[in-house]
Every structure is written in structure tokens, then in C-alpha cells.
Protein backbone atom coordinates (compact mmCIF):
# COMPACT_ATOMS: atom_id res chain seq x y z
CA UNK A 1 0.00 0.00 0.00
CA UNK A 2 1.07 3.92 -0.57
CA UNK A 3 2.64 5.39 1.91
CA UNK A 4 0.13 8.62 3.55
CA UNK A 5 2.17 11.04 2.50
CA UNK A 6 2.18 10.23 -1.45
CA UNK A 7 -1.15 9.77 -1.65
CA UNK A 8 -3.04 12.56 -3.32
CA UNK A 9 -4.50 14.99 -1.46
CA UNK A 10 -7.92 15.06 -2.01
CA UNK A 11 -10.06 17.90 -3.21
CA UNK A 12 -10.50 20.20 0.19
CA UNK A 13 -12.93 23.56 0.78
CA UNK A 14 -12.20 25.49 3.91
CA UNK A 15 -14.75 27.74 5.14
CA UNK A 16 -13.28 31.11 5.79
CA UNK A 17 -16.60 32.97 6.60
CA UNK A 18 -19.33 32.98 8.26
CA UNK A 19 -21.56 33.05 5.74
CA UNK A 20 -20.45 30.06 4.15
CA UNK A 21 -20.70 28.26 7.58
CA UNK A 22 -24.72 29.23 8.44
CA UNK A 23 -24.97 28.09 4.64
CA UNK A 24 -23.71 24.70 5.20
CA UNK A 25 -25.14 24.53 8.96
CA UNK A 26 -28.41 23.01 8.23
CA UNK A 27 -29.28 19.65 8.87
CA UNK A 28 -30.21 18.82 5.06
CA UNK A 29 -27.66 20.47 3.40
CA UNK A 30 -25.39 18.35 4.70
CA UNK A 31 -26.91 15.28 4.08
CA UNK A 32 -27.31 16.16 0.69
CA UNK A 33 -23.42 17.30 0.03
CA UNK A 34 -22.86 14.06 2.21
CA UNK A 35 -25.03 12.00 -0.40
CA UNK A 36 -22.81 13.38 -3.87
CA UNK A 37 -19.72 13.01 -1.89
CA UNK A 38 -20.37 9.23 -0.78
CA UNK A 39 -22.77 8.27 -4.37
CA UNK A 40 -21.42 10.38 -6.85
CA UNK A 41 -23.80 12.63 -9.15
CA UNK A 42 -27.31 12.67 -8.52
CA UNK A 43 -30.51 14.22 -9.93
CA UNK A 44 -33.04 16.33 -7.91
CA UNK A 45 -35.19 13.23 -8.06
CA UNK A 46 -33.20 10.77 -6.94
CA UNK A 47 -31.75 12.87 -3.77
CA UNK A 48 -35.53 13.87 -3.06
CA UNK A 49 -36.12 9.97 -2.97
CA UNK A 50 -33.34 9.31 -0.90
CA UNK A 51 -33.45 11.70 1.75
CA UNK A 52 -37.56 11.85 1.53
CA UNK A 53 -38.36 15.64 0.13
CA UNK A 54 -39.98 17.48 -2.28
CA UNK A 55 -38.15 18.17 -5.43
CA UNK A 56 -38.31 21.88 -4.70
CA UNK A 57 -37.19 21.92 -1.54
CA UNK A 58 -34.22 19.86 -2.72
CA UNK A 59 -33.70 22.17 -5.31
CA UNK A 60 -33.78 25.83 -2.96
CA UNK A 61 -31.18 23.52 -0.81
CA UNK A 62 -28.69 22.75 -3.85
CA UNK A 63 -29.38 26.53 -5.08
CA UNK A 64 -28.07 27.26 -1.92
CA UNK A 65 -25.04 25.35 -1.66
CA UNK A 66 -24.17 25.91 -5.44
CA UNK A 67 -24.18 30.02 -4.40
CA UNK A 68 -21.17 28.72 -1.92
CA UNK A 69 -19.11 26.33 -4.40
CA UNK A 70 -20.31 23.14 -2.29
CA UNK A 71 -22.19 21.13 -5.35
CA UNK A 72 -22.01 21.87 -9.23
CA UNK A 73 -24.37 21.09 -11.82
CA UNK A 74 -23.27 18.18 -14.09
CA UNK A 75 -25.14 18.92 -17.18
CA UNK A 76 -23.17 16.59 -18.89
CA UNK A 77 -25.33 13.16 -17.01
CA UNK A 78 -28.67 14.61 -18.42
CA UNK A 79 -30.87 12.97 -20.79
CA UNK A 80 -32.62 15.68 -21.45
CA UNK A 81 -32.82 19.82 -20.68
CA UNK A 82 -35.30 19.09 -17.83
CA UNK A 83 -33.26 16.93 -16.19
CA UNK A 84 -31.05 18.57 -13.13
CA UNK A 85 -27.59 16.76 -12.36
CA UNK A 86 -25.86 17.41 -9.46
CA UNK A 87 -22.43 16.76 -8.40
CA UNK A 88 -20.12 17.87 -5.05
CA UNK A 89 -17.61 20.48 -6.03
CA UNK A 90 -15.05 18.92 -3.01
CA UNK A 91 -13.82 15.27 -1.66
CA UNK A 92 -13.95 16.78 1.92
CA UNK A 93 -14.48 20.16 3.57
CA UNK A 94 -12.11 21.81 6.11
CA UNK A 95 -13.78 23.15 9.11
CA UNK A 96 -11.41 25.59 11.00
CA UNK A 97 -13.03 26.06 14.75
CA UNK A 98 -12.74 30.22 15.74
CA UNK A 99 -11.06 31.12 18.81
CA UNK A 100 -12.15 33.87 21.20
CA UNK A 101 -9.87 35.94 19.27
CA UNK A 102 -12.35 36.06 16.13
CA UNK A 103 -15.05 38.21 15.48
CA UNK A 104 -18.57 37.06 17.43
CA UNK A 105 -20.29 36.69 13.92
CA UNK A 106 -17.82 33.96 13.17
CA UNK A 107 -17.35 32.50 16.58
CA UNK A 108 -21.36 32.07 16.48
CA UNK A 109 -21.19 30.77 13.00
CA UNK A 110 -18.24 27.93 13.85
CA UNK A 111 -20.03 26.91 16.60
CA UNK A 112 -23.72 26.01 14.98
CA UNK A 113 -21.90 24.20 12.28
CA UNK A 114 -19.50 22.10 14.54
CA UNK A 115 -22.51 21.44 16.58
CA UNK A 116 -24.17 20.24 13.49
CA UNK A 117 -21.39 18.36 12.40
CA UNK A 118 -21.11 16.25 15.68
CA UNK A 119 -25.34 15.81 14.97
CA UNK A 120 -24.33 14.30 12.31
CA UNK A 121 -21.83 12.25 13.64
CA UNK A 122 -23.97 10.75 16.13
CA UNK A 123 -26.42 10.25 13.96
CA UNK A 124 -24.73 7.79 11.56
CA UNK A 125 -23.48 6.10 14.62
CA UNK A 126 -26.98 5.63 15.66
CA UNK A 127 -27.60 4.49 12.25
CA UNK A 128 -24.65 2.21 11.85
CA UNK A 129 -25.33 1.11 15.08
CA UNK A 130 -28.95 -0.46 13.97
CA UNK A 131 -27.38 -1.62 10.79
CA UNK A 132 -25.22 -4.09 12.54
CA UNK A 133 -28.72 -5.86 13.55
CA UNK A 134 -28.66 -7.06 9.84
CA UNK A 135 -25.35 -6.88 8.46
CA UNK A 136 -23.40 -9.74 7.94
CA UNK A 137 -21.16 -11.11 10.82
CA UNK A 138 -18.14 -10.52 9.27
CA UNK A 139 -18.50 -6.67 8.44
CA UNK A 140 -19.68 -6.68 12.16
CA UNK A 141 -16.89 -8.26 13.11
CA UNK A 142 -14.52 -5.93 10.99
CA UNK A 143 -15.28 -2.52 12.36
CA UNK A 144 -14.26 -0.98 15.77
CA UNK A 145 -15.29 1.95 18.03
CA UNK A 146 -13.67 3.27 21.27
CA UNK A 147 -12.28 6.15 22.97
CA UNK A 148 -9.61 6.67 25.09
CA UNK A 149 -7.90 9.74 27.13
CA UNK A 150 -4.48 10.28 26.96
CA UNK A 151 -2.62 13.32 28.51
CA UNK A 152 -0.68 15.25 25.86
CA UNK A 153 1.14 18.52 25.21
CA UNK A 154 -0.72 20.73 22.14
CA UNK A 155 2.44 19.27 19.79
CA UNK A 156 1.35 15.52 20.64
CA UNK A 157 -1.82 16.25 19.88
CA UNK A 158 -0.74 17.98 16.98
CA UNK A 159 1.31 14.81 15.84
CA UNK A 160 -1.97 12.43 17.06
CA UNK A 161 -4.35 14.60 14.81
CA UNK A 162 -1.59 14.24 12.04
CA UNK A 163 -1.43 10.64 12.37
CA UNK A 164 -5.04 10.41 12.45
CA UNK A 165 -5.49 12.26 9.33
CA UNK A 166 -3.03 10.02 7.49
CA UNK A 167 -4.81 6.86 8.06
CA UNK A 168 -8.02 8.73 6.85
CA UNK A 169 -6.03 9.78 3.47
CA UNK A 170 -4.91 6.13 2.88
CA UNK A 171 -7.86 4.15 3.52
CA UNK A 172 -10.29 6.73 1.60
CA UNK A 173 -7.72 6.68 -1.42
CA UNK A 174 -7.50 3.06 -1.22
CA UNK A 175 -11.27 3.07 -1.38
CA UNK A 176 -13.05 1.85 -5.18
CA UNK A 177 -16.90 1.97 -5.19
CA UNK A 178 -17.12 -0.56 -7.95
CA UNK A 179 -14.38 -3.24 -6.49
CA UNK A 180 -16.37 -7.08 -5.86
CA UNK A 181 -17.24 -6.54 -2.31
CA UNK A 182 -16.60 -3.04 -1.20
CA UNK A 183 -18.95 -1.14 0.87
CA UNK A 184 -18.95 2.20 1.89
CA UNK A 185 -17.19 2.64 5.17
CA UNK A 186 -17.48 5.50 7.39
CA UNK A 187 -14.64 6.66 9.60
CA UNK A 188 -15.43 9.46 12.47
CA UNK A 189 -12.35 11.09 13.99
CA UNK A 190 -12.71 13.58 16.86
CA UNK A 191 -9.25 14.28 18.65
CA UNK A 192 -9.57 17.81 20.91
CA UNK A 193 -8.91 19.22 24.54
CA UNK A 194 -11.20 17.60 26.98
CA UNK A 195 -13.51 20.41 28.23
């Protein structure tokens, strides 16, 4: 296998404003960038099925996070002029928290979006959590969860969070949707100060 650091880096937005964060901070929009990241392309249809909404509210949502370079269209899929491709813009997006140092606008902004993140997080634990009721053994078998506590200066955790984000480069470049057998995987890393 590749070594992490000559793996390509994948295709990374960082929010720099605030507006861009209260844009992305909503419960849907993230399941839908979430959907084109994990599925690929997608019409308005299809994600409506999928995540059980109307077409137009699926279609303010994308408008939405097209007017912040999260999702594309990808004219190229349709079949015809009425139908609506969509496609993520990004492999992965890069969420900087604020400190106290940054302006309250932002600070507020970082916050509701980290706090929707970790929603989200727990919520495809839940999920994967009552997917093991019916999965196969054997992918049971295969995954892991935990936590631990270590004490650590800021550059440990520095070089844990590094680490950490290496074996999330080389297993999601490793990764091929249409490989005999592969299923997608999730991976949730949290490494901060304990509060």
C-alpha cells in the first residue's frame, strides 16, 4: 500500500466565513453534500427519494449550496434539458473552529456548524449502530469503536491529529466503489482538549 504522505491529497474547501458556515449549517444540506460526496452525481429526483423531500425543496437547498461552491451542476449526465444533475464540487471540507480571538459573527457561525457536524456524527453512529442488527457477521466483526484519554502537550496532539489524518487519506484513497465486495465505510475522527 502507498505510503500517507504520497497519496493525493484530495479535493479540500475550507470555510473562511461565516456566511459560508450558516450556509452549510443546516441539517439537510449536509446530508445532501454528504449523499454526492459518498454516491457520486445525482438528480433532484433521486436525492428527493433518498433523503424523503420534495423536489423543490431539494432544489432551494442545492441553489443554496451551489451560491457557496459546495455542489455543481453536471449537465453533462442529463438525458434531457429538464433533467437537473448534481455533483459535489469537493472530496472533503475543512472546518477551522474560531477562537475567542475572532469576530462574534464567526465564533457564532463555527459553533452552529461544529454542533451540526457532531449531529451528524452521532447520527450515523446511531444508524450504523442499527445496521449491525442485519449486516453480515463478518463486516460486524470488521469494524471498531472506542475512545480513550491520553494526557498530551498541544504538539502531541498535533502529531496524534496528524497521524489520524493520514490513516483517513490512505484508507479513503484506497477506497473503489465498484471493487467485488466493497462497501462504503465511514470513519469518524474527533481528537480535541477535553472540556
Amino acid at each position: 500500500m502507498t505510503s500517507p504522505d504520497a497519496l493525493p491529497e484530495p479535493a479540500v474547501v475550507s470555510l473562511t466565513s461565516a456566511k459560508q458556515m450558516r450556509a452549510l449549517a443546516h441539517p439537510l444540506r449536509l446530508r445532501i453534500l454528504g449523499e454526492l460526496r459518498i454516491d457520486g452525481p445525482r438528480t433532484v429526483g433521486a436525492l428527493a427519494d433518498l433523503v424523503d423531500e420534495a423536489p423543490g425543496t431539494l432544489s432551494y437547498h442545492l441553489g443554496k449550496l451551489a451560491e457557496f461552491g459546495f455542489v455543481e451542476e453536471a449537465p453533462e449526465l442529463a438525458a434531457d434539458r429538464r433533467e437537473r444533475w448534481w455533483r459535489a464540487a469537493h472530496d472533503a471540507t475543512r472546518i477551522t473552529p474560531s477562537t475567542a480571538d475572532a469576530p462574534a459573527d464567526e465564533r457564532l457561525a463555527s459553533a452552529a456548524m461544529l454542533h451540526q457536524v457532531a449531529d451528524v456524527y452521532a447520527a450515523a453512529l446511531h444508524a450504523a449502530v442499527d445496521a449491525q442488527q442485519v449486516q453480515p457477521r463478518d463486516w460486524v466483526d470488521a469494524g471498531t469503536g472506542g475512545d480513550t484519554v491520553a494526557y498530551l502537550t498541544v504538539d502531541e496532539l498535533a502529531e496524534a491529529s496528524a497521524e489520524l489524518d493520514a490513516v483517513l487519506r490512505k484508507w479513503g484513497a484506497a477506497g473503489d466503489r465498484d471493487r467485488p465486495g466493497a462497501a462504503a465505510v465511514q470513519f469518524i475522527v474527533h481528537a480535541s482538549r477535553r472540556a
